[in-house]
N, C-alpha and C. Protein backbone atom coordinates (compact mmCIF):
# COMPACT_ATOMS: atom_id res chain seq x y z
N UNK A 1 36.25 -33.49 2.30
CA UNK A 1 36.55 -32.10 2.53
C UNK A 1 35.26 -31.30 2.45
N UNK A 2 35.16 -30.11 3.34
CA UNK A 2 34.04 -29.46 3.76
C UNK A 2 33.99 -28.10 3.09
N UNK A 3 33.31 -27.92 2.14
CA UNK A 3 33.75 -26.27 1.56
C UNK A 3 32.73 -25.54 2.29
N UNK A 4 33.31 -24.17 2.71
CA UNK A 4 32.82 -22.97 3.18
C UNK A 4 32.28 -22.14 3.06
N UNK A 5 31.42 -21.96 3.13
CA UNK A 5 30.93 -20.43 2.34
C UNK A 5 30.55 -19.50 3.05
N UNK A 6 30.64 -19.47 4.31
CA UNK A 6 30.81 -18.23 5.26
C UNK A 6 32.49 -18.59 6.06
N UNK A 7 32.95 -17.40 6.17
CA UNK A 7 34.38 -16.97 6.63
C UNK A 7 34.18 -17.41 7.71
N UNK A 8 34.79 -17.81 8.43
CA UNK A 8 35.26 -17.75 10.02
C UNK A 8 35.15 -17.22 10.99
N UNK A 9 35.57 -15.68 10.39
CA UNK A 9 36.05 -14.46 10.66
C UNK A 9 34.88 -13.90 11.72
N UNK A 10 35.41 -13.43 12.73
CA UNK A 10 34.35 -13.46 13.63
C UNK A 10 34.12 -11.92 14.37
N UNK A 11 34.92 -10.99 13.83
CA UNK A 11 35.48 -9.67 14.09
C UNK A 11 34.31 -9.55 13.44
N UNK A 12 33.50 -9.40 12.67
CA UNK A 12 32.35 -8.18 12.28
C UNK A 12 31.45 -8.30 13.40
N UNK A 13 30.84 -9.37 13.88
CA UNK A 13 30.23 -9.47 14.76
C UNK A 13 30.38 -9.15 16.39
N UNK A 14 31.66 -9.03 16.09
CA UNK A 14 31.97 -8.33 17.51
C UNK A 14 32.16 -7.11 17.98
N UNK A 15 31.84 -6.69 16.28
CA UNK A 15 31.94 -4.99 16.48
C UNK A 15 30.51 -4.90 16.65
N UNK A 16 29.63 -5.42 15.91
CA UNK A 16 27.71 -5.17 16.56
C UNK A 16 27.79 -5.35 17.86
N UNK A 17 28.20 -6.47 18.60
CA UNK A 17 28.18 -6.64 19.55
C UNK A 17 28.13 -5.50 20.91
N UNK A 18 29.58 -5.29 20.61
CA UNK A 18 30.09 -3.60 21.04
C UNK A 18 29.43 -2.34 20.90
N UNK A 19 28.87 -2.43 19.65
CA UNK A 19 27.78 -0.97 19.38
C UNK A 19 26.86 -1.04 19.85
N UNK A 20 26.04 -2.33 19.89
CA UNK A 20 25.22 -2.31 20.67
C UNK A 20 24.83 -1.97 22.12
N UNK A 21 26.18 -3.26 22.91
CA UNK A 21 26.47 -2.37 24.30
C UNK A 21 26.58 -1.03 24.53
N UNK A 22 27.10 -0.58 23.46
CA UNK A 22 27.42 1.40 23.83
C UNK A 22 26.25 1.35 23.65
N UNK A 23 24.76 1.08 22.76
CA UNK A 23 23.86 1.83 22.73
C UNK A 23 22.86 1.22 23.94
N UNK A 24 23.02 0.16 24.90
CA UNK A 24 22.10 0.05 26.00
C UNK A 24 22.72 0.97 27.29
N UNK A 25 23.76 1.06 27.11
CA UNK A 25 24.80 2.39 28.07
C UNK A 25 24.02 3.04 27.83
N UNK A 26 24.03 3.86 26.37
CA UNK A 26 23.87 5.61 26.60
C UNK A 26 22.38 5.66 26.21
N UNK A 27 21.54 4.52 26.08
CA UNK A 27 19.87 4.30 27.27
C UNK A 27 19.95 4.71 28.17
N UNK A 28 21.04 4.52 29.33
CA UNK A 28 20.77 4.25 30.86
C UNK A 28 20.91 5.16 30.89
N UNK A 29 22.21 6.06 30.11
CA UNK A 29 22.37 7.62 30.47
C UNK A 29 21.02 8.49 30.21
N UNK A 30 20.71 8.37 29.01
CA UNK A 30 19.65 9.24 28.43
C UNK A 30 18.31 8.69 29.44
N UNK A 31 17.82 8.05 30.02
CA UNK A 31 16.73 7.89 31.05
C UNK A 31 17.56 8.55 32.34
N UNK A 32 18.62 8.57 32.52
CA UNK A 32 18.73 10.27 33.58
C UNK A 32 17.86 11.19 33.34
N UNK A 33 17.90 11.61 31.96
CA UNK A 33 17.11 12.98 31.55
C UNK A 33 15.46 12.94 32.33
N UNK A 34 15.03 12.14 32.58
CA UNK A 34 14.05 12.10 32.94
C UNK A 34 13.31 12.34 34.53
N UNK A 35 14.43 12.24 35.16
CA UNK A 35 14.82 12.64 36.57
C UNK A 35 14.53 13.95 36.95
N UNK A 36 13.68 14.54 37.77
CA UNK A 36 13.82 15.91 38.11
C UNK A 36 15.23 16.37 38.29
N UNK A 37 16.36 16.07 39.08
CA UNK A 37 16.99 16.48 39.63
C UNK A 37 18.07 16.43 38.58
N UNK A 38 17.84 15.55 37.46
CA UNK A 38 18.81 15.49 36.48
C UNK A 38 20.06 16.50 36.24
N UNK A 39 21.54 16.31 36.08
CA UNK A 39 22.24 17.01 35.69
C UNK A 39 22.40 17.01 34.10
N UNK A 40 22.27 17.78 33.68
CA UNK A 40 21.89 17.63 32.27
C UNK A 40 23.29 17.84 31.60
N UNK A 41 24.32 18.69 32.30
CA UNK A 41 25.34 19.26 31.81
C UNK A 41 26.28 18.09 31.40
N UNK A 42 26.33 16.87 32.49
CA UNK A 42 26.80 15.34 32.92
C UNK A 42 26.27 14.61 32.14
N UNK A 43 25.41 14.64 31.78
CA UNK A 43 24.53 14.04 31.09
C UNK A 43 25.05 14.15 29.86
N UNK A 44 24.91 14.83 28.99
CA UNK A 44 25.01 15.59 28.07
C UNK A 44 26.70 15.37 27.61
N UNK A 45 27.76 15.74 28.68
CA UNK A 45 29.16 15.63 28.41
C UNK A 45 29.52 13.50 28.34
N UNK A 46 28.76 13.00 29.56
CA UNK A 46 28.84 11.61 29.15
C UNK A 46 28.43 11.27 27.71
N UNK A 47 27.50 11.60 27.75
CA UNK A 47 26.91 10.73 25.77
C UNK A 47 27.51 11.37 24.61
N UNK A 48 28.32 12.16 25.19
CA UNK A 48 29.19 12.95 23.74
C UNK A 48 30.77 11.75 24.27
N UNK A 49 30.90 11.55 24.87
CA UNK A 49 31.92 10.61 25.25
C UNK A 49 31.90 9.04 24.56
N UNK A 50 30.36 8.62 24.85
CA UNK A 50 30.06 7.07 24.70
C UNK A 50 29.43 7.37 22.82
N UNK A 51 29.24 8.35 22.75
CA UNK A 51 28.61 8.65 21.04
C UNK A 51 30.78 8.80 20.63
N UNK A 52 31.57 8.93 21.42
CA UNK A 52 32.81 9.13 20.26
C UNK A 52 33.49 7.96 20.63
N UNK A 53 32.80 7.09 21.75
CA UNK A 53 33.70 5.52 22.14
C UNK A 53 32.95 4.67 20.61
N UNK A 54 31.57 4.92 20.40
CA UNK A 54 31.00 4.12 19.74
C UNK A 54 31.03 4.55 18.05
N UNK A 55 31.64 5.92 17.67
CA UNK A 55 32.20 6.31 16.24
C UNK A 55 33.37 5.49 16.28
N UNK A 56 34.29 5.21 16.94
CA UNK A 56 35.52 3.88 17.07
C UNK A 56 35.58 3.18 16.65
N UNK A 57 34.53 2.43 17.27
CA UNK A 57 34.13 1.19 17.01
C UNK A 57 33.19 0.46 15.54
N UNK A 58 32.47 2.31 15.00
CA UNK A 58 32.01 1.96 13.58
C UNK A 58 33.34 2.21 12.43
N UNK A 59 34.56 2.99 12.93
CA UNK A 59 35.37 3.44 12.07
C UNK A 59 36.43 2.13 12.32
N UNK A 60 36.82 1.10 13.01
CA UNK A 60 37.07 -0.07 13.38
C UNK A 60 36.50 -1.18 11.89
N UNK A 61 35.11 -0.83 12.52
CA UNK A 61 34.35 -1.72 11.53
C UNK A 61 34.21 -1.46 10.21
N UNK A 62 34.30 -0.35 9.66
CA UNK A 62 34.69 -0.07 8.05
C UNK A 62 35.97 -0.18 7.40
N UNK A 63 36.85 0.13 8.71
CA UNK A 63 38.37 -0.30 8.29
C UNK A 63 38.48 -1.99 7.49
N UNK A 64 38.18 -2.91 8.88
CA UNK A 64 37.73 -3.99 8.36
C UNK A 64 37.05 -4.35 7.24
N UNK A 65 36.03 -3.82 7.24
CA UNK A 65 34.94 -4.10 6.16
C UNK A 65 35.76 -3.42 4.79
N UNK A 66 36.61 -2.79 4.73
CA UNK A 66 37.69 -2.14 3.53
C UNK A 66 38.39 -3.27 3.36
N UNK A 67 38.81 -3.84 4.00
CA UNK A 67 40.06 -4.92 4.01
C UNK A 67 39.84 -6.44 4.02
N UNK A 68 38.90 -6.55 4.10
CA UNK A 68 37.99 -7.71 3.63
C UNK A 68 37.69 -8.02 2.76
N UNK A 69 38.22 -9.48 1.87
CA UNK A 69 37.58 -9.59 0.29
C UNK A 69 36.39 -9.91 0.54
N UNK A 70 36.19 -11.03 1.58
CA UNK A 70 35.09 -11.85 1.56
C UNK A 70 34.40 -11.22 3.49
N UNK A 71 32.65 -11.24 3.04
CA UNK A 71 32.52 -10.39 4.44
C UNK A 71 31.26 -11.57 5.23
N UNK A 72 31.10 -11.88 6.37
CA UNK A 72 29.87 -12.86 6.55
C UNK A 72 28.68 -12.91 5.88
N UNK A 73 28.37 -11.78 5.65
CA UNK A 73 26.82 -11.50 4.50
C UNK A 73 27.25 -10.14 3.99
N UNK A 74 26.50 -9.61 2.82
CA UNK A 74 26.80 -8.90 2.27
C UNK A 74 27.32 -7.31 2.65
N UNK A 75 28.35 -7.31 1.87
CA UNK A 75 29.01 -5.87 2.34
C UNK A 75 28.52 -4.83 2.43
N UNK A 76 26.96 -4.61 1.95
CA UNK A 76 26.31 -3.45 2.02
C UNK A 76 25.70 -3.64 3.04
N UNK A 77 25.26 -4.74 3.64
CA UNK A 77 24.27 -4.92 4.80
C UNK A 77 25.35 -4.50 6.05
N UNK A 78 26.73 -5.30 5.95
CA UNK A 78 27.58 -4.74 7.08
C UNK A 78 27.65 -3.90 7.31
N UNK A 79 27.42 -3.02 6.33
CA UNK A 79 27.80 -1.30 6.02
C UNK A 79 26.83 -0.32 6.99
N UNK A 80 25.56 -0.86 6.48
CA UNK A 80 24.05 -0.10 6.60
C UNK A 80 23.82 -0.58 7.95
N UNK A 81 24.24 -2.11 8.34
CA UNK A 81 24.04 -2.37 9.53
C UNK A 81 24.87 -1.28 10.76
N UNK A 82 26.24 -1.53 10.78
CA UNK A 82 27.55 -0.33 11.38
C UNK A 82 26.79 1.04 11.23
N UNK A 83 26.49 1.45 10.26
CA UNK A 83 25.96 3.02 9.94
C UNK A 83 24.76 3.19 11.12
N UNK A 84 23.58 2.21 11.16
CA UNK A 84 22.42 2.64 11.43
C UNK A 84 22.71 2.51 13.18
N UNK A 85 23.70 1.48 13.82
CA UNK A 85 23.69 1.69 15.00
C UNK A 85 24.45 2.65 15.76
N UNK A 86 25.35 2.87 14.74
CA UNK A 86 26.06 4.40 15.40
C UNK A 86 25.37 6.08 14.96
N UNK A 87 24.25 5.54 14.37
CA UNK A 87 23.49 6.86 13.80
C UNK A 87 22.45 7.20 15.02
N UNK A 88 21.84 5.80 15.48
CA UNK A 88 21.14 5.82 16.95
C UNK A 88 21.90 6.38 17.81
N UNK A 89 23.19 6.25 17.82
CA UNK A 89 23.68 6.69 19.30
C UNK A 89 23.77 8.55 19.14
N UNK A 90 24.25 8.94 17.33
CA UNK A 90 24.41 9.89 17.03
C UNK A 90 22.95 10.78 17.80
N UNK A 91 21.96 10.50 17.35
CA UNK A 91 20.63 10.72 17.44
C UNK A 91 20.35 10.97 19.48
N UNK A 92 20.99 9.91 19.88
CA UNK A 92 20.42 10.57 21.38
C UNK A 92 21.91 10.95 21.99
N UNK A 93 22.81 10.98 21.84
CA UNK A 93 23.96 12.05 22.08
C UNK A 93 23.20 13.40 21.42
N UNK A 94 22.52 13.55 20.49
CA UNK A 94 22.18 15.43 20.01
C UNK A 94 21.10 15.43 20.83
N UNK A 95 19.89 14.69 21.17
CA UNK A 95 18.76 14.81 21.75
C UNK A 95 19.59 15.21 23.34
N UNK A 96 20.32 14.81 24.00
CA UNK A 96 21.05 14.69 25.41
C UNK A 96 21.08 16.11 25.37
N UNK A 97 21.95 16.32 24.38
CA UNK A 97 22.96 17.63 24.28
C UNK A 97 21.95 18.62 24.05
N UNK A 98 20.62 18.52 22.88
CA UNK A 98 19.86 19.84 23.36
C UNK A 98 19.07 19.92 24.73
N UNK A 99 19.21 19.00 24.79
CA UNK A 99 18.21 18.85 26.77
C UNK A 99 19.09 19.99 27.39
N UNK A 100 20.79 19.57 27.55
CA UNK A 100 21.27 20.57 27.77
C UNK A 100 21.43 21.83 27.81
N UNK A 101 21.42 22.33 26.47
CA UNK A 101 21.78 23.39 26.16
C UNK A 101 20.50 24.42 26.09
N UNK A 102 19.42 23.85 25.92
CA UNK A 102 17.80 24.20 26.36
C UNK A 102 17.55 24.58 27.09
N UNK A 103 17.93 23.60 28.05
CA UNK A 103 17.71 23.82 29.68
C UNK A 103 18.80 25.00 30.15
N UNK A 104 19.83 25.34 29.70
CA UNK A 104 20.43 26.34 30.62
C UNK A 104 19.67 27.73 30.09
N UNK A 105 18.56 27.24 29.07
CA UNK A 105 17.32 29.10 28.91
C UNK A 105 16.25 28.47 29.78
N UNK A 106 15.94 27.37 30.19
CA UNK A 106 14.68 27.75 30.97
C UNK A 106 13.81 26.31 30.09
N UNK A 107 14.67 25.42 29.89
CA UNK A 107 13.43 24.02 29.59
C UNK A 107 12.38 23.89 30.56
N UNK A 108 11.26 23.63 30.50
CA UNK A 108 10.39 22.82 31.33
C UNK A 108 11.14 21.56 31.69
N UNK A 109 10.41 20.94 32.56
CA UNK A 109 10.58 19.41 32.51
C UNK A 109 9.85 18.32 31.48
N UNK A 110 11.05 17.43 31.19
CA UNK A 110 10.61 16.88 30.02
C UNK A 110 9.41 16.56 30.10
N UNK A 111 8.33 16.31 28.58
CA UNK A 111 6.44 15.71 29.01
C UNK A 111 6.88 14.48 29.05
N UNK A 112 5.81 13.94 29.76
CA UNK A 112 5.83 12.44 29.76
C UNK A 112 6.15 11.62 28.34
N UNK A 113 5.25 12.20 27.54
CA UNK A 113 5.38 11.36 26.48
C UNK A 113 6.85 11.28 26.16
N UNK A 114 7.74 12.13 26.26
CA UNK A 114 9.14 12.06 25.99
C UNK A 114 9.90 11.17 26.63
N UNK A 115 9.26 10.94 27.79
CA UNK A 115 9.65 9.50 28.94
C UNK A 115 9.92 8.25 28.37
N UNK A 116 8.34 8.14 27.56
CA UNK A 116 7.62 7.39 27.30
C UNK A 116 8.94 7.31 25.78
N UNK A 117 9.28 8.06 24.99
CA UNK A 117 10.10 8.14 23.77
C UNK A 117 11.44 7.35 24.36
N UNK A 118 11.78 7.48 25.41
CA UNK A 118 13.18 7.23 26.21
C UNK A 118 12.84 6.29 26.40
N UNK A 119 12.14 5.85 27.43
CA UNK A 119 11.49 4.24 27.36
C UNK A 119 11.34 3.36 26.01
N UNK A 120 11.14 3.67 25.01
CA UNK A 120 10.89 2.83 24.24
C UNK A 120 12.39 2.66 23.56
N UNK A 121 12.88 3.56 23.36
CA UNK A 121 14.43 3.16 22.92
C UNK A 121 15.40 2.63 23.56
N UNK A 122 15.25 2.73 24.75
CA UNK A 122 15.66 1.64 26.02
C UNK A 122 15.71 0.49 25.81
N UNK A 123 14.09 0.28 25.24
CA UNK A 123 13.84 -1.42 25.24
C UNK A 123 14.36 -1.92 23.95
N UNK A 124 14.42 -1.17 22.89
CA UNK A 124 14.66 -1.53 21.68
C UNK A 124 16.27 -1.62 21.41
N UNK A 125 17.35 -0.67 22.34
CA UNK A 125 18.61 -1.10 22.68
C UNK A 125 18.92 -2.40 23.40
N UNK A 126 17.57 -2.80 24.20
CA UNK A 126 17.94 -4.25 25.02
C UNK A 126 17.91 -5.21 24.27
N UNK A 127 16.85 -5.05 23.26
CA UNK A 127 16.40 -5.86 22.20
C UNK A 127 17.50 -6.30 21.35
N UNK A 128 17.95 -5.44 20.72
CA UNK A 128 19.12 -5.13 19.74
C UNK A 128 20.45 -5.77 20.41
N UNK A 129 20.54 -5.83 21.74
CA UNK A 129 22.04 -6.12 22.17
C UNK A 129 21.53 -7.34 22.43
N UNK A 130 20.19 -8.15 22.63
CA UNK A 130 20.20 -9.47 22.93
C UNK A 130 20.37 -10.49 21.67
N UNK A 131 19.68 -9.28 20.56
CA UNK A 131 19.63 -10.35 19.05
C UNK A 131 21.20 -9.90 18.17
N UNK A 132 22.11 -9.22 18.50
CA UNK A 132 23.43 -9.19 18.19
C UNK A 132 24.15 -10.29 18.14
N UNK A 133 24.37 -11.05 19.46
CA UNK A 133 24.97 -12.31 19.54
C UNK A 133 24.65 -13.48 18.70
N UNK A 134 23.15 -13.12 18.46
CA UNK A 134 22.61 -14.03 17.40
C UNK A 134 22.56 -13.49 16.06
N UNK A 135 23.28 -12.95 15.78
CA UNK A 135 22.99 -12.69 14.74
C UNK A 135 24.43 -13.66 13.82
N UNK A 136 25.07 -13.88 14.17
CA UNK A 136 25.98 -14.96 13.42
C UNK A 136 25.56 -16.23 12.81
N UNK A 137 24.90 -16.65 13.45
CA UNK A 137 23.75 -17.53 12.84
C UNK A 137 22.93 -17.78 12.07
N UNK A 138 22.16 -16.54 12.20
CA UNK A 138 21.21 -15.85 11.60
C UNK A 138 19.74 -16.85 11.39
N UNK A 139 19.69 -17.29 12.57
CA UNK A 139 18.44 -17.88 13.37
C UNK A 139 18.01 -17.13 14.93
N UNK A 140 16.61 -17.85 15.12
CA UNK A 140 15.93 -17.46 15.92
C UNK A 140 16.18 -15.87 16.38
N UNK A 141 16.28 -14.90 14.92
CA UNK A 141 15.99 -13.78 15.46
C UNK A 141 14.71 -12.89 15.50
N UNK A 142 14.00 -14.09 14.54
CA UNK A 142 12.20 -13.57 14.65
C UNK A 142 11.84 -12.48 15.64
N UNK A 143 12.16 -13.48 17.15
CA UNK A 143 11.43 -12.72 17.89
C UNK A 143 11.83 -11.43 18.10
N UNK A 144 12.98 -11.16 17.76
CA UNK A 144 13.63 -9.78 18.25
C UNK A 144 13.43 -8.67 17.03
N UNK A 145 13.15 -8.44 15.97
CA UNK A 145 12.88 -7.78 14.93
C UNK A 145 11.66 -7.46 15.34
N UNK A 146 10.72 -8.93 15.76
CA UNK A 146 8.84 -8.15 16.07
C UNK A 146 8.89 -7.66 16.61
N UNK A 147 9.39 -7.75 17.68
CA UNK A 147 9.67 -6.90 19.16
C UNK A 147 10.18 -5.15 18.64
N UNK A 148 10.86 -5.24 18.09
CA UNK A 148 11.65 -4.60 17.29
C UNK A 148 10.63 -3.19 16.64
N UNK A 149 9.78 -4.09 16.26
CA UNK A 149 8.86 -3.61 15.03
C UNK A 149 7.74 -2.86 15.90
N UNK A 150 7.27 -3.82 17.10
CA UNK A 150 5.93 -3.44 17.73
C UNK A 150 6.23 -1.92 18.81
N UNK A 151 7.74 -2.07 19.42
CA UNK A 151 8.00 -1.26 19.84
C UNK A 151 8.36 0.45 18.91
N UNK A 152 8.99 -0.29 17.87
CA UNK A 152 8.60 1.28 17.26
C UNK A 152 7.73 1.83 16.88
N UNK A 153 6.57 0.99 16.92
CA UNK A 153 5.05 1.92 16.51
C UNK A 153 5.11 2.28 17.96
N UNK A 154 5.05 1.55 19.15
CA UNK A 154 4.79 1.91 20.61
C UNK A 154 5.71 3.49 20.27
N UNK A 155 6.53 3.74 20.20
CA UNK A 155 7.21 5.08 19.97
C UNK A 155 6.73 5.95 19.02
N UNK A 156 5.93 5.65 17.63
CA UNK A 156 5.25 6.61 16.99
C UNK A 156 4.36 7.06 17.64
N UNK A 157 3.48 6.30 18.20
CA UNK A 157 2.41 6.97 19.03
C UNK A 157 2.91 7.99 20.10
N UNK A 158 4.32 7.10 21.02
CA UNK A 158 4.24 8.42 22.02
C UNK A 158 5.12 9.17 21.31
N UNK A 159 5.46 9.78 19.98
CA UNK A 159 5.67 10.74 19.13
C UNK A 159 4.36 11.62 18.73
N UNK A 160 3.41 10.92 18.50
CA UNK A 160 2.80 11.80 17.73
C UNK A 160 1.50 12.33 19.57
N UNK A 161 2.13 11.85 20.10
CA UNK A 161 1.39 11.88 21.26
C UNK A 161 2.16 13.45 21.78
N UNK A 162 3.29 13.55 21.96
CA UNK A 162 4.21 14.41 22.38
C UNK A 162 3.89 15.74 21.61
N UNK A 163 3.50 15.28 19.86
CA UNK A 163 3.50 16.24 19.38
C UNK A 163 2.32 17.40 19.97
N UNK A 164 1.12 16.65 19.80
CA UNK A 164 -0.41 16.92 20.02
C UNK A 164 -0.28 17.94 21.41
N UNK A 165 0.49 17.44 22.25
CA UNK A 165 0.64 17.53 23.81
C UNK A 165 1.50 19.36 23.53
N UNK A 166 2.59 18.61 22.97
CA UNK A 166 3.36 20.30 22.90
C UNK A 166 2.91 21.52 21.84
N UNK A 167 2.15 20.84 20.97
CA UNK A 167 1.32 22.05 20.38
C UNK A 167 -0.11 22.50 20.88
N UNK A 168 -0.25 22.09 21.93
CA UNK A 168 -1.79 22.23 22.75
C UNK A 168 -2.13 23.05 23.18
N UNK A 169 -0.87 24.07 23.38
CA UNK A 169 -1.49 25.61 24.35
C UNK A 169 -1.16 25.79 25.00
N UNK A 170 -0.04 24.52 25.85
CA UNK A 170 0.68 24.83 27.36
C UNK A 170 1.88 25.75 27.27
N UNK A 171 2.46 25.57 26.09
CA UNK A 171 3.73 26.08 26.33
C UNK A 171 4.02 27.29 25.43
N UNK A 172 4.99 28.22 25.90
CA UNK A 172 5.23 29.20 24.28
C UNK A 172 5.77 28.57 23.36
N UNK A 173 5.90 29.54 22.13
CA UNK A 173 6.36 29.49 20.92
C UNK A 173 7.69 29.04 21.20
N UNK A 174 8.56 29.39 21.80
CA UNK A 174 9.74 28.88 21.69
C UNK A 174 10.19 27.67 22.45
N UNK A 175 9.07 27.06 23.51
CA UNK A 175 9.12 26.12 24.13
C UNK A 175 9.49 24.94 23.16
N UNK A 176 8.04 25.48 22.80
CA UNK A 176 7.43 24.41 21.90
C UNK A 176 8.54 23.58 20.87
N UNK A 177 9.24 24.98 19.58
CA UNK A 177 10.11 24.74 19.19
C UNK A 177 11.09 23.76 19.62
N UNK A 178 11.50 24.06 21.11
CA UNK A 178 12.90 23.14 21.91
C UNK A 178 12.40 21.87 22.08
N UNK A 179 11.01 21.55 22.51
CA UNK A 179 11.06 20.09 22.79
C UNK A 179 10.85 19.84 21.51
N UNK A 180 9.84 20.23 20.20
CA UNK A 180 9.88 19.70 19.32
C UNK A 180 11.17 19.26 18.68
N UNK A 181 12.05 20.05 18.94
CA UNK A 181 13.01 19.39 18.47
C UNK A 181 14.13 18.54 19.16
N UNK A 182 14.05 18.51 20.10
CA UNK A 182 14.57 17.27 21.24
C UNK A 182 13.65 16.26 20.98
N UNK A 183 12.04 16.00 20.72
CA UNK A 183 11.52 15.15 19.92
C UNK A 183 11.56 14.45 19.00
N UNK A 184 11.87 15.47 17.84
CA UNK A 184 12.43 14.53 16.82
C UNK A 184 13.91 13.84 16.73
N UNK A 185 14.33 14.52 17.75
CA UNK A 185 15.96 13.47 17.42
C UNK A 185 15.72 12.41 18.10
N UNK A 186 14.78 12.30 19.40
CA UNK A 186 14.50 10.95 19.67
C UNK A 186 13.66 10.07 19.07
N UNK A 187 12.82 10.42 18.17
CA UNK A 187 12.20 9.73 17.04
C UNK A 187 13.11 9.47 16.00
């Protein structure tokens, strides 16, 4: 006889799975923003849609994680894990939504470096939804954490790049304010 010490149970992992997908979706949405022609209003009403498909799916996963004696790895990691990927989506559903609501006073078009901010969370959602599946295992996810890792400095820089850029002189005082803070929610 074979004793067990991980559950079976294969439902936690299929809720990462899922969050993840919502968060390489509302990538694809949020690199609209970057589009001249962008509808921001669409924009903006989609990722408030896929940010309340993907609160579901974390309130799914705590239900579970309540009702569970025994959890695949520890119940705080399930926890912090569920929390932090629906906090990403939280984070560019508000970044979407001030693009929006910015733009109907008169946004510029986004700076590059903000492209460059969208781009990198792009890759780090592809990242994240490829090392999900693996994560039951909990092998060969090396490569996806470095990746992980190298790309979010690649994003501090075009943060602190964005910053330098929007406090430089181009824009007014209140510009400035709006992307700075459409900045930091994508940081």
């Amino acid at each position: 006889m074979r004793l067990r010490l991980r559950p079976r149970e294969d439902s936690f992992y299929e809720f990462f799975v899922r969050a993840a997908t919502n968060l390489v979706e509302s990538t694809s949405l949020l690199a609209e923003l970057k589009l001249p022609e962008a509808d921001y209003s669409r924009v903006s009403s989609r990722m408030a849609e896929l940010e309340h498909t993907n609160d579901e799916v974390t309130h799914a996963l705590f239900r579970k994680l309540n009702k569970s004696f025994i959890t695949p790895f520890d119940r705080g990691d399930v926890y912090r894990l569920g929390s932090s990927l629906d906090d990403v989506l939280d984070h560019m559903e508000s970044a979407a939504n001030l693009v929006y609501l910015y733009g109907v006073s008169g946004l510029p078009p986004l700076p590059k470096e903000m492209h460059a901010q969208i781009d990198v969370i792009g890759e780090c959602a592809n990242q994240i939804a490829q090392a999900m599946p693996r994560l039951k295992e909990l092998k060969n996810l090396d490569r996806y954490y470095i990746e992980v890792n190298r790309l979010e400095n690649e994003g501090d820089t075009a943060y602190r790049a964005l910053l330098a850029h929007v406090f430089g002189g181009e824009y007014d005082a209140l510009t400035v304010l709006k992307l700075k803070e459409i900045g930091d929610e994508l940081e």
